[in-house]
N, C-alpha and C. Protein backbone atom coordinates (compact mmCIF):
# COMPACT_ATOMS: atom_id res chain seq x y z
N UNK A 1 -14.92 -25.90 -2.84
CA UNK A 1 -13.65 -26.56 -2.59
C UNK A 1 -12.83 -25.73 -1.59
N UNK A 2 -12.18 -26.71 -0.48
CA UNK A 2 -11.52 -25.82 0.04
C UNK A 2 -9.86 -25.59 0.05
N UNK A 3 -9.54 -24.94 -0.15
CA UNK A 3 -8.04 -24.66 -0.32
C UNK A 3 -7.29 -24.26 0.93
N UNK A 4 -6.03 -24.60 1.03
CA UNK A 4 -5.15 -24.23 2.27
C UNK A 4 -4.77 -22.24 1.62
N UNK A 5 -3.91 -21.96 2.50
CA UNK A 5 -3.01 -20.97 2.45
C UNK A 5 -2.24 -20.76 1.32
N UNK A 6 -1.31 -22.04 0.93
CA UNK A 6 -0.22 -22.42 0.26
C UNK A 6 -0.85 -22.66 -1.04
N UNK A 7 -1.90 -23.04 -1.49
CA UNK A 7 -2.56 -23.71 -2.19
C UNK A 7 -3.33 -22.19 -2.79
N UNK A 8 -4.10 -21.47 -2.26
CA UNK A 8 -4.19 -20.18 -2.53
C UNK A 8 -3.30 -18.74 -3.38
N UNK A 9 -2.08 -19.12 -2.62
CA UNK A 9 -1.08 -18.55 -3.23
C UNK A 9 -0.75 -19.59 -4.47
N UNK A 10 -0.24 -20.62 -4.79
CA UNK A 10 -0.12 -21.18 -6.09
C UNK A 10 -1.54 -20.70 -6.94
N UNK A 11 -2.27 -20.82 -6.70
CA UNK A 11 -3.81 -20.21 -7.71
C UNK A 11 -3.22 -19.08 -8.16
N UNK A 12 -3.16 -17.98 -7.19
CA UNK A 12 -3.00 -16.26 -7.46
C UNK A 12 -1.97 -16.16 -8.72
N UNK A 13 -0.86 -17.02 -8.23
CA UNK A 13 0.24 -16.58 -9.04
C UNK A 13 0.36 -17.05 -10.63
N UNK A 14 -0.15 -18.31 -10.73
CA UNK A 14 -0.27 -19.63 -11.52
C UNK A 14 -1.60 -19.78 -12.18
N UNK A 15 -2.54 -19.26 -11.77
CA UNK A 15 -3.93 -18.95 -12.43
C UNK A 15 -4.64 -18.43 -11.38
N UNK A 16 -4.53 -16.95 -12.04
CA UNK A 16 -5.71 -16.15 -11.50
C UNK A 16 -7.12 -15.87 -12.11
N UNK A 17 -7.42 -16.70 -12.74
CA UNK A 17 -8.81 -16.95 -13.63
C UNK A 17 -8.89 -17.65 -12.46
N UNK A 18 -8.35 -18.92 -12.45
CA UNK A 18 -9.27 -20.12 -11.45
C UNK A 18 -9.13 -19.10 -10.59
N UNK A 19 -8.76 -18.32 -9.93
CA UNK A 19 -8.57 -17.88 -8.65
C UNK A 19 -10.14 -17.14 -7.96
N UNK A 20 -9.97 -16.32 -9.32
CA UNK A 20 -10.92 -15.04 -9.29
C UNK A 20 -12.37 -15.88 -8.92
N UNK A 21 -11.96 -16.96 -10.21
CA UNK A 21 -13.96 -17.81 -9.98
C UNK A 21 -13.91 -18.52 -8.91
N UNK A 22 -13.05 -18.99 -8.30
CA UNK A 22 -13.21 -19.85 -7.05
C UNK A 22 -13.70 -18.85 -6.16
N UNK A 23 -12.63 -17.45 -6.07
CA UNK A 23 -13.59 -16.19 -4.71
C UNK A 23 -14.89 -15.98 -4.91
N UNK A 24 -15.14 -16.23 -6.15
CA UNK A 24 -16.92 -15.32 -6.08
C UNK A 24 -17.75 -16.13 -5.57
N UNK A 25 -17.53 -17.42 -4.64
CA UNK A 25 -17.80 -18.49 -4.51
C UNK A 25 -17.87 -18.15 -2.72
N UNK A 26 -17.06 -17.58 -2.06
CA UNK A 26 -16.54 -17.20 -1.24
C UNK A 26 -17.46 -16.61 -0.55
N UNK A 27 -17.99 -16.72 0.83
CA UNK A 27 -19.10 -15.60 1.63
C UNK A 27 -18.17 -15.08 2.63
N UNK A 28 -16.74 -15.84 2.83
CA UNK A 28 -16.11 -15.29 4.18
C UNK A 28 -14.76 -14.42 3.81
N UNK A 29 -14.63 -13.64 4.51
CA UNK A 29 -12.87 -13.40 4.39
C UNK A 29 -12.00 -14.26 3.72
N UNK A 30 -11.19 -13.92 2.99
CA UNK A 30 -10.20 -15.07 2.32
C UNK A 30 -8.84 -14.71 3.22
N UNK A 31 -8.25 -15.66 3.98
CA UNK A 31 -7.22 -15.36 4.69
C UNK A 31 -6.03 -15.54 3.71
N UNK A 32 -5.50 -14.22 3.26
CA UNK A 32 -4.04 -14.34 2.56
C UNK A 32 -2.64 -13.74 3.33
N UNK A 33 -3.21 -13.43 4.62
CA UNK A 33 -2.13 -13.24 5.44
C UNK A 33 -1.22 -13.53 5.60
N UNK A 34 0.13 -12.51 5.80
CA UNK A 34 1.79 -13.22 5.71
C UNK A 34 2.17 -13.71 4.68
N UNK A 35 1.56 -13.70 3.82
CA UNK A 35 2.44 -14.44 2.31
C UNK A 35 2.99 -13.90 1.56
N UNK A 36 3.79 -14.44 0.82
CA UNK A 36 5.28 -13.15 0.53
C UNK A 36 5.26 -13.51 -1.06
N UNK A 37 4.51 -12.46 -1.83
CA UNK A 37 4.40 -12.00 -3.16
C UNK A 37 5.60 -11.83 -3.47
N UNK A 38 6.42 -11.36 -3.06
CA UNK A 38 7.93 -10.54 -3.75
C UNK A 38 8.15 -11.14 -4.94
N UNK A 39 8.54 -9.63 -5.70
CA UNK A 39 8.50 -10.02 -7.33
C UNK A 39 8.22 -10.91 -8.23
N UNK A 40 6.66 -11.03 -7.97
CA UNK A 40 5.75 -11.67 -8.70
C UNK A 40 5.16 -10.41 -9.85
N UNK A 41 4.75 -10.93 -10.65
CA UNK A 41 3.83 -10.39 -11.57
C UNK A 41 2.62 -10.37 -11.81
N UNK A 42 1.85 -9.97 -11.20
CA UNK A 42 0.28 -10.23 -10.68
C UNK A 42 -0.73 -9.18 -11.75
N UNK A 43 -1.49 -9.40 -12.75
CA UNK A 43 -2.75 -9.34 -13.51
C UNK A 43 -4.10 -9.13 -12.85
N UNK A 44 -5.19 -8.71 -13.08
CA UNK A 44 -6.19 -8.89 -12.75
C UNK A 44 -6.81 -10.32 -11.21
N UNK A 45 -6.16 -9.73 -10.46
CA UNK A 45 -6.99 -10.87 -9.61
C UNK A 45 -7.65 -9.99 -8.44
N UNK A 46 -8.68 -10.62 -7.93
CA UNK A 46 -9.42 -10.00 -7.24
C UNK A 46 -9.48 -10.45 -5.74
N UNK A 47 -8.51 -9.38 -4.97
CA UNK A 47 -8.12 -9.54 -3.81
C UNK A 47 -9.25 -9.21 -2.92
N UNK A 48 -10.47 -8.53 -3.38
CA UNK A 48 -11.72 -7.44 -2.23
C UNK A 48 -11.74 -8.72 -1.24
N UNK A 49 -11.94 -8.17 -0.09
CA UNK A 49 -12.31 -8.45 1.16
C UNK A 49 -11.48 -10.12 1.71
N UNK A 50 -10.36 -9.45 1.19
CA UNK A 50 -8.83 -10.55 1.85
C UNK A 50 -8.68 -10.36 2.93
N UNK A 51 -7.68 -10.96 3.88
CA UNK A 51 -7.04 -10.72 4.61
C UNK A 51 -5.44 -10.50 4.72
N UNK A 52 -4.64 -9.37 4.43
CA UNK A 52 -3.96 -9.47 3.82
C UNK A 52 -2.67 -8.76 4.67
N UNK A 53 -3.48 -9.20 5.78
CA UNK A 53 -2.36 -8.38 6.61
C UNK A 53 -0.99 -8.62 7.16
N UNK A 54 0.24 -8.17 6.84
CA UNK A 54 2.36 -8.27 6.82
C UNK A 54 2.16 -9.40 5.90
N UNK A 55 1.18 -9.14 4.93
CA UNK A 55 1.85 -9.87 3.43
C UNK A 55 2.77 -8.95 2.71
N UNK A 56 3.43 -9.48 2.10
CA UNK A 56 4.59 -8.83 0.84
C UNK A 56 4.21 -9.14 -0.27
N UNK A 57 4.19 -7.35 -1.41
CA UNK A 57 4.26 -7.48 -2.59
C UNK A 57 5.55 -6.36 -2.74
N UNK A 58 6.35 -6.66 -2.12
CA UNK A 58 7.53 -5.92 -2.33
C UNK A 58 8.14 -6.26 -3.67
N UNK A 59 8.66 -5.61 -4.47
CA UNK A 59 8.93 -5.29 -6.06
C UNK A 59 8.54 -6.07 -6.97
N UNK A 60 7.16 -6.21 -6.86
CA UNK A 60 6.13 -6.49 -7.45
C UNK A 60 5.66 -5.56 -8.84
N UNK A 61 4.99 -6.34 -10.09
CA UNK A 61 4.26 -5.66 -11.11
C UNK A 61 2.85 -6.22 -10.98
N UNK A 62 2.34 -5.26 -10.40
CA UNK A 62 0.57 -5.46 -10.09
C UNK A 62 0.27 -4.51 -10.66
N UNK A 63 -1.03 -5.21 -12.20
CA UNK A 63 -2.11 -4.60 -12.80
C UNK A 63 -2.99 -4.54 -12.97
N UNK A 64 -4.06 -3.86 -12.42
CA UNK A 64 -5.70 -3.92 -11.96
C UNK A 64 -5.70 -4.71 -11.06
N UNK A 65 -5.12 -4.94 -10.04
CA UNK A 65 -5.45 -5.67 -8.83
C UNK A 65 -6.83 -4.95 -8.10
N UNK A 66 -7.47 -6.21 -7.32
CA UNK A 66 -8.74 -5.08 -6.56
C UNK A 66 -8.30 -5.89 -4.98
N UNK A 67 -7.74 -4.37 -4.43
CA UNK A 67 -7.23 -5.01 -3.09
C UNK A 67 -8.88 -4.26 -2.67
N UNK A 68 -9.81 -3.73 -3.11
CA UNK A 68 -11.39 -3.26 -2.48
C UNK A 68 -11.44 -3.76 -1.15
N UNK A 69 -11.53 -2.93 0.14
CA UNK A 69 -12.19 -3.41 1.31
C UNK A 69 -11.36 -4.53 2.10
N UNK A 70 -9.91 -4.49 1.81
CA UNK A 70 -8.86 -5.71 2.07
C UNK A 70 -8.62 -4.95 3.60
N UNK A 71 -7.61 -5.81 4.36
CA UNK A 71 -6.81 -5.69 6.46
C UNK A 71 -6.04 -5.54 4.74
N UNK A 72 -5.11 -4.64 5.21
CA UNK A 72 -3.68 -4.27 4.48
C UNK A 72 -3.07 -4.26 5.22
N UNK A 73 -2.94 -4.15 6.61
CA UNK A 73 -2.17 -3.74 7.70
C UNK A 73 -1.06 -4.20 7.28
N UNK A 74 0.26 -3.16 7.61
CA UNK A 74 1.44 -3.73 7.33
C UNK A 74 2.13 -4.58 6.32
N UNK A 75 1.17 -4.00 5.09
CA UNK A 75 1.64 -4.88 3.81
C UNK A 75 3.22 -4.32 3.62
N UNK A 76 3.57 -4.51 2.78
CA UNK A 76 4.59 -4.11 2.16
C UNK A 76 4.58 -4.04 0.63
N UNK A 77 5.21 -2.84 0.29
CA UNK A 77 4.53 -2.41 -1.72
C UNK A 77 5.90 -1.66 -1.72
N UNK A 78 7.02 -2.02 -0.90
CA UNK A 78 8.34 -1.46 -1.30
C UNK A 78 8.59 -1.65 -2.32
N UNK A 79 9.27 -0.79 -3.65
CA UNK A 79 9.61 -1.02 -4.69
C UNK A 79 8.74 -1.53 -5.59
N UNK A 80 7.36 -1.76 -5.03
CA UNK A 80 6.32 -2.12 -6.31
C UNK A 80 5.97 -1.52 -7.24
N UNK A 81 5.56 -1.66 -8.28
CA UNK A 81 4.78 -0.85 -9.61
C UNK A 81 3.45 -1.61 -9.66
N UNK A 82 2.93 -0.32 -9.16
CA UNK A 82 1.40 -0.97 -9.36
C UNK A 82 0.68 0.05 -10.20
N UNK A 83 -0.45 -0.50 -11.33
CA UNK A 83 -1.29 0.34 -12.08
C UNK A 83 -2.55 -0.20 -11.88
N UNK A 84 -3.41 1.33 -12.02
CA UNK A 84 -4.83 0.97 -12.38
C UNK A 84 -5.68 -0.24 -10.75
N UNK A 85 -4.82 -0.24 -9.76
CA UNK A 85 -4.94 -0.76 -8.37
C UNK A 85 -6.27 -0.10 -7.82
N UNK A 86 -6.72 -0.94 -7.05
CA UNK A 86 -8.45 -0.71 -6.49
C UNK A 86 -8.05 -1.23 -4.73
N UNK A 87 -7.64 0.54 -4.18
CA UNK A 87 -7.60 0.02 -2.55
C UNK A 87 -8.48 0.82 -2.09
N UNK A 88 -9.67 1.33 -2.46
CA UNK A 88 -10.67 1.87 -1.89
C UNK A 88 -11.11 1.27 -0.70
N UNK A 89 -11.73 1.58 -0.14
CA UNK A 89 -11.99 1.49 1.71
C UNK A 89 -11.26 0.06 2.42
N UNK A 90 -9.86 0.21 2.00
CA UNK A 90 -8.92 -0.94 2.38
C UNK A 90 -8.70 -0.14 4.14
N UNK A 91 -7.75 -1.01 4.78
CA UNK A 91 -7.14 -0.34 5.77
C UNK A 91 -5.67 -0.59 5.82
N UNK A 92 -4.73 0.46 5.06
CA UNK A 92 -3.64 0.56 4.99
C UNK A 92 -2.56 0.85 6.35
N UNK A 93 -2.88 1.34 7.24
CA UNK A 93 -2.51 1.16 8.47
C UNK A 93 -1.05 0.56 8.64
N UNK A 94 -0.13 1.12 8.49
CA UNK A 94 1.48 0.80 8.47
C UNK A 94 1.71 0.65 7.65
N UNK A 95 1.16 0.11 6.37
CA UNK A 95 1.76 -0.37 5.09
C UNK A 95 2.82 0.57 4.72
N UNK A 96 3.49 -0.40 3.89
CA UNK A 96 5.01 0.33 3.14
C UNK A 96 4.70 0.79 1.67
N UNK A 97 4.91 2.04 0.97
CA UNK A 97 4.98 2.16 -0.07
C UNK A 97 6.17 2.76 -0.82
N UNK A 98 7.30 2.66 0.41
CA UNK A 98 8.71 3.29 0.27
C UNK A 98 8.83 2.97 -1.15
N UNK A 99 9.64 4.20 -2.13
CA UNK A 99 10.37 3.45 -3.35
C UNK A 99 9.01 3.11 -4.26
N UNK A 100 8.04 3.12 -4.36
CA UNK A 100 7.05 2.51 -5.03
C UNK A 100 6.42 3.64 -6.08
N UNK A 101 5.98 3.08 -7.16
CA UNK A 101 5.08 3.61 -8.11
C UNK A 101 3.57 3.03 -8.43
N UNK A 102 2.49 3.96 -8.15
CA UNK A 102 1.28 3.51 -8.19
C UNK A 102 0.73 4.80 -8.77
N UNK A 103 0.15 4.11 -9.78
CA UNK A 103 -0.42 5.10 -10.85
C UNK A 103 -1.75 4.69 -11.33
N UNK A 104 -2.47 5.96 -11.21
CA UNK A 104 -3.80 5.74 -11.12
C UNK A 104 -4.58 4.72 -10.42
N UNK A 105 -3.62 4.77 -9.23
CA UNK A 105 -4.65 3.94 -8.54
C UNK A 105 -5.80 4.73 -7.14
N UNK A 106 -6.43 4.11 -6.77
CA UNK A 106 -7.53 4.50 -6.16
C UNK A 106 -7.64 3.79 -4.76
N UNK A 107 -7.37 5.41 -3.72
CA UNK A 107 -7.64 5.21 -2.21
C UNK A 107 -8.71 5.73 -2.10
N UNK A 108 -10.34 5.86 -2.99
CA UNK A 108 -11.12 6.23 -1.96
C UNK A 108 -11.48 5.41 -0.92
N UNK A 109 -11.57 6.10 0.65
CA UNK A 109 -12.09 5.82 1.87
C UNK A 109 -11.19 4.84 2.18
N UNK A 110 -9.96 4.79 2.12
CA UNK A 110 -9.00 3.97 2.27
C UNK A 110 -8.16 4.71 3.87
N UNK A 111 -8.31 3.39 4.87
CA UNK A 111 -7.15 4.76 5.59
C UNK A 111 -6.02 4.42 5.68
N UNK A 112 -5.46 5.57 5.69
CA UNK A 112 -3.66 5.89 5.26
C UNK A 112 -2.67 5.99 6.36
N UNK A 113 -3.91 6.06 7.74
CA UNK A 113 -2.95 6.39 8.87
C UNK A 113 -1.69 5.54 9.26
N UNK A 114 -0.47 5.77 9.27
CA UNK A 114 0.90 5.48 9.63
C UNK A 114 1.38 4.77 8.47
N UNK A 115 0.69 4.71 6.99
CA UNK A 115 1.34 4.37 5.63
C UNK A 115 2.97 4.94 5.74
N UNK A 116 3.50 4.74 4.65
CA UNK A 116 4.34 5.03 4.23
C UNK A 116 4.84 5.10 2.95
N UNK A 117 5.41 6.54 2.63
CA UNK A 117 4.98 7.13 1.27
C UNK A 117 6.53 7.76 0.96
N UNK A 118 7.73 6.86 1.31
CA UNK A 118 8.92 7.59 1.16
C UNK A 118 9.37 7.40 -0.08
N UNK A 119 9.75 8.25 -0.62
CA UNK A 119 10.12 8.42 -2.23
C UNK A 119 9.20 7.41 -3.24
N UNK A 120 7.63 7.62 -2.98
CA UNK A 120 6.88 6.95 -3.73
C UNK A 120 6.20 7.91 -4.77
N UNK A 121 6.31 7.62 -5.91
CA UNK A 121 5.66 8.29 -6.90
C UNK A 121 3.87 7.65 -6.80
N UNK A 122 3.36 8.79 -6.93
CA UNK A 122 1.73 8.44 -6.78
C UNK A 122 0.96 9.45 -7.84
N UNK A 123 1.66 10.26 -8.95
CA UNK A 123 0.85 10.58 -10.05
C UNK A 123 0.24 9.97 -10.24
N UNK A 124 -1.25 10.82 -10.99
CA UNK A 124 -2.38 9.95 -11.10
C UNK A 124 -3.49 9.32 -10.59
N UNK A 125 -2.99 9.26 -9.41
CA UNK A 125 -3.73 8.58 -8.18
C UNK A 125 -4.62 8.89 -7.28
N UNK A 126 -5.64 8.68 -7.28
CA UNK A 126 -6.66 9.45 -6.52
C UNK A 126 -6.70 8.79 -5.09
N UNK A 127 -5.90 10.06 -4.23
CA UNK A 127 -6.32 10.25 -2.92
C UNK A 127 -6.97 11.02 -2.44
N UNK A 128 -8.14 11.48 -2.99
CA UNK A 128 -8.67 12.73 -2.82
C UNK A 128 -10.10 12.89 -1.65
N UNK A 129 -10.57 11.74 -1.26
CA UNK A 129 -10.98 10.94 -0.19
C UNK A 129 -10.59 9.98 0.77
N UNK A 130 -9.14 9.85 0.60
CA UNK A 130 -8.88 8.94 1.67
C UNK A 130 -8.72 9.57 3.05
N UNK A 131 -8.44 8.45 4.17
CA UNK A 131 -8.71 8.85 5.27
C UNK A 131 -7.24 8.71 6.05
N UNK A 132 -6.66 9.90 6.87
CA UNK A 132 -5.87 9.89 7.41
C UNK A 132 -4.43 10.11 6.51
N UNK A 133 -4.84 11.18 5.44
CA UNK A 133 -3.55 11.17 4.68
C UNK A 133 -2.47 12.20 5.67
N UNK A 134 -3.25 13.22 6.46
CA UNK A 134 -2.66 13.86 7.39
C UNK A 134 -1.40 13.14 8.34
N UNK A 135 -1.91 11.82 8.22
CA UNK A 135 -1.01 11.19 9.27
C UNK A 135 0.02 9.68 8.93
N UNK A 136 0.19 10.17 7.35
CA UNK A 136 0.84 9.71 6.81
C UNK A 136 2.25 9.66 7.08
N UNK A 137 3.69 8.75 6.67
CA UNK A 137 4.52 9.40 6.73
C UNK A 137 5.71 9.56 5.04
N UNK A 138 6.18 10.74 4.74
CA UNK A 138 6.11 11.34 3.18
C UNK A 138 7.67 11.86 3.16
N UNK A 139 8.50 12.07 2.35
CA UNK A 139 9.66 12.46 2.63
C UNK A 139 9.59 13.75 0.77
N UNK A 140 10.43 14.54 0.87
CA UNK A 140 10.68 15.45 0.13
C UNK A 140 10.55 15.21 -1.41
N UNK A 141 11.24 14.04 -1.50
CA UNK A 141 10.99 13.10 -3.10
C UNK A 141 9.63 12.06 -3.15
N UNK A 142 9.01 12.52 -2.21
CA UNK A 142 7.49 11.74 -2.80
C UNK A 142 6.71 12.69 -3.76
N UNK A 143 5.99 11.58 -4.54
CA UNK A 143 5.35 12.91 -5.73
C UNK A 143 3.81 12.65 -5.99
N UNK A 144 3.04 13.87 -5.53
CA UNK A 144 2.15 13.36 -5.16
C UNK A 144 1.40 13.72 -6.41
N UNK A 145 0.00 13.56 -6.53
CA UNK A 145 -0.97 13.72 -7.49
C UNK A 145 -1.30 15.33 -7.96
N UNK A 146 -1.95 15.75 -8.46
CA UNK A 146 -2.13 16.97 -8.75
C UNK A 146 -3.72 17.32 -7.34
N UNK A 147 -3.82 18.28 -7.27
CA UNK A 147 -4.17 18.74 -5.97
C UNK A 147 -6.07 18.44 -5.79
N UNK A 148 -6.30 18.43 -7.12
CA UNK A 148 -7.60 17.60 -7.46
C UNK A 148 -7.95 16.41 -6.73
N UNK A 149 -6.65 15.47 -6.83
CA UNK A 149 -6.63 14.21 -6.44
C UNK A 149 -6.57 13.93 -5.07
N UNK A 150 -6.01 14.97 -4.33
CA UNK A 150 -5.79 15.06 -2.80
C UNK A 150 -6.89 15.90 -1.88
N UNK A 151 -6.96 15.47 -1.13
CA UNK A 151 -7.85 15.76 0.46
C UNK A 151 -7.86 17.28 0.30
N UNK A 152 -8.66 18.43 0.46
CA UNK A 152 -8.63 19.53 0.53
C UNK A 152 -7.90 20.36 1.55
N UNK A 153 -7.63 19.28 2.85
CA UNK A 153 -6.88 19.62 4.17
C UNK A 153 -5.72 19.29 3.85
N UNK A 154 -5.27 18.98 2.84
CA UNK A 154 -3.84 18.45 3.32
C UNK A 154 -2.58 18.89 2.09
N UNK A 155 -1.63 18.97 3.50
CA UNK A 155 -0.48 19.90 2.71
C UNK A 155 1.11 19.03 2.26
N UNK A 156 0.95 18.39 1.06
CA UNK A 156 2.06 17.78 0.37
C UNK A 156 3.73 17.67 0.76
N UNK A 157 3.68 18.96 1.23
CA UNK A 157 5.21 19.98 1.38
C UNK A 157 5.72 19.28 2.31
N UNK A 158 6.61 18.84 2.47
CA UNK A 158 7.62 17.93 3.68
C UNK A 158 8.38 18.86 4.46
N UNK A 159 8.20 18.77 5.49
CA UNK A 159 8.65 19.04 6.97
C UNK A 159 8.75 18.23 7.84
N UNK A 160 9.85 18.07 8.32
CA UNK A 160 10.75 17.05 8.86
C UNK A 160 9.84 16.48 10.14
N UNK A 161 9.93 15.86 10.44
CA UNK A 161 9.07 15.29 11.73
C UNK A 161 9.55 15.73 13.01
N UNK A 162 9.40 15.53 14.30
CA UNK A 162 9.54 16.00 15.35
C UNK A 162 10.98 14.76 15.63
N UNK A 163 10.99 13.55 15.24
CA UNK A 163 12.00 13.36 15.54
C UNK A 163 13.37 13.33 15.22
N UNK A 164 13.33 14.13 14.00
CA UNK A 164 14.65 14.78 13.28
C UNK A 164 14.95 16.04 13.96
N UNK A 165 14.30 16.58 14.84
CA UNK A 165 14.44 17.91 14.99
C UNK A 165 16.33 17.90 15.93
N UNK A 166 16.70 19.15 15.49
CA UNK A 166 18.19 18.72 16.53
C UNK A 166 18.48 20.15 16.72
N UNK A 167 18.74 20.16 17.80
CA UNK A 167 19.79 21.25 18.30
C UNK A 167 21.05 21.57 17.36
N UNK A 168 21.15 22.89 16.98
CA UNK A 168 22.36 22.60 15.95
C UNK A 168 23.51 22.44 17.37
N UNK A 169 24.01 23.31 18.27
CA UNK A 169 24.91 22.70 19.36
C UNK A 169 25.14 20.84 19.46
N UNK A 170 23.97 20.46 19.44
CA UNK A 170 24.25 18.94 19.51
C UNK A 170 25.36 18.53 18.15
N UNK A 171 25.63 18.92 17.16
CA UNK A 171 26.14 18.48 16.18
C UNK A 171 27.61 18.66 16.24
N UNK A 172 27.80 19.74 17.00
CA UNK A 172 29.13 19.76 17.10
C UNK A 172 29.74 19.48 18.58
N UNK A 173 29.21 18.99 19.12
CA UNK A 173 29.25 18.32 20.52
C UNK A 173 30.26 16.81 20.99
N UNK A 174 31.06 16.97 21.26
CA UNK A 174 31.99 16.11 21.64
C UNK A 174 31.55 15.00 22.75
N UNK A 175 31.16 13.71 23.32
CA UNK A 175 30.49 13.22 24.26
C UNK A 175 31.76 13.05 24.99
N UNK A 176 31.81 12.44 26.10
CA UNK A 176 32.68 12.18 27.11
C UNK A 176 32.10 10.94 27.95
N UNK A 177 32.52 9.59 27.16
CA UNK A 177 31.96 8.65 28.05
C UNK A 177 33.29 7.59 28.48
């Protein structure tokens, strides 16, 4: 059977049993792109090999979701609580996790490059293989996993980025325009 976009999202939210058995059905990409989860309550559904890219699950309660092998690009997980989450070899690539709690969930081979991890709690969580946590971006109140859980290269500790950097003179600097 084939389903639209719109029609997809009513399944996920409204029955994710039918949802789950309709994907295993599935040989192609499931396009869930752009669709705006926001504060939904999402259970067991099985997102692997979506397309899921500048969708919103912004302050969202997602439990055992399997985003497995998902385009994450530019999701958004602002303010989400997610547990027990499956984003192993996803591609997170801009995604937002500002404000967010994800616990015990799982980035192996996931890449992280240009994520965002500002004041996100991530106890629990195994990043301890993902890819590009180096080039993450993390602010002072993010809390990361215990050191087990993390990349052997990589250093937690927040230091301001290159574009905060300031001249202290600039601060007390009067302009003249």
């Amino acid at each position: 059977m084939e389903y639209s976009k719109e029609e997809l999202f009513d399944l996920i939210i409204n029955s994710p049993e039918k949802f789950n058995e309709w994907k295993k059905t599935q040989t192609e990409e499931v396009d869930l792109s752009e669709l705006d989860f926001s504060s939904q309550t999402l259970e067991n559904v099985d997102l692997e090999n979506a397309d899921l890219n500048g969708s919103s699950f912004a302050d969202c309660h997602l439990t055992e979701i399997n985003f497995k092998n998902t385009d994450s690009t530019s999701v958004d997980f602002t303010r989400a609580v997610l547990v027990e989450c499956d984003f192993s070899d996803s591609l997170l690539t801009g995604a937002d996790f500002s404000y967010a709690s994800a616990n015990y969930c799982n980035f192996s081979e996931a890449d992280v490059a240009g994520l965002v991890f500002q004041e996100t709690n991530l106890e629990n969580s195994d990043l301890s293989s993902s890819i590009n946590l180096n080039a993450c971006r993390f602010d002072e109140d993010t809390v990361w996993p215990d050191q087990d859980l993390l990349p052997e290269d990589f250093d937690g500790k927040y230091s301001d980025d290159l574009s905060s950097l300031k001249d202290n003179d600039d601060e007390n600097q009067v302009e003249d325009y």
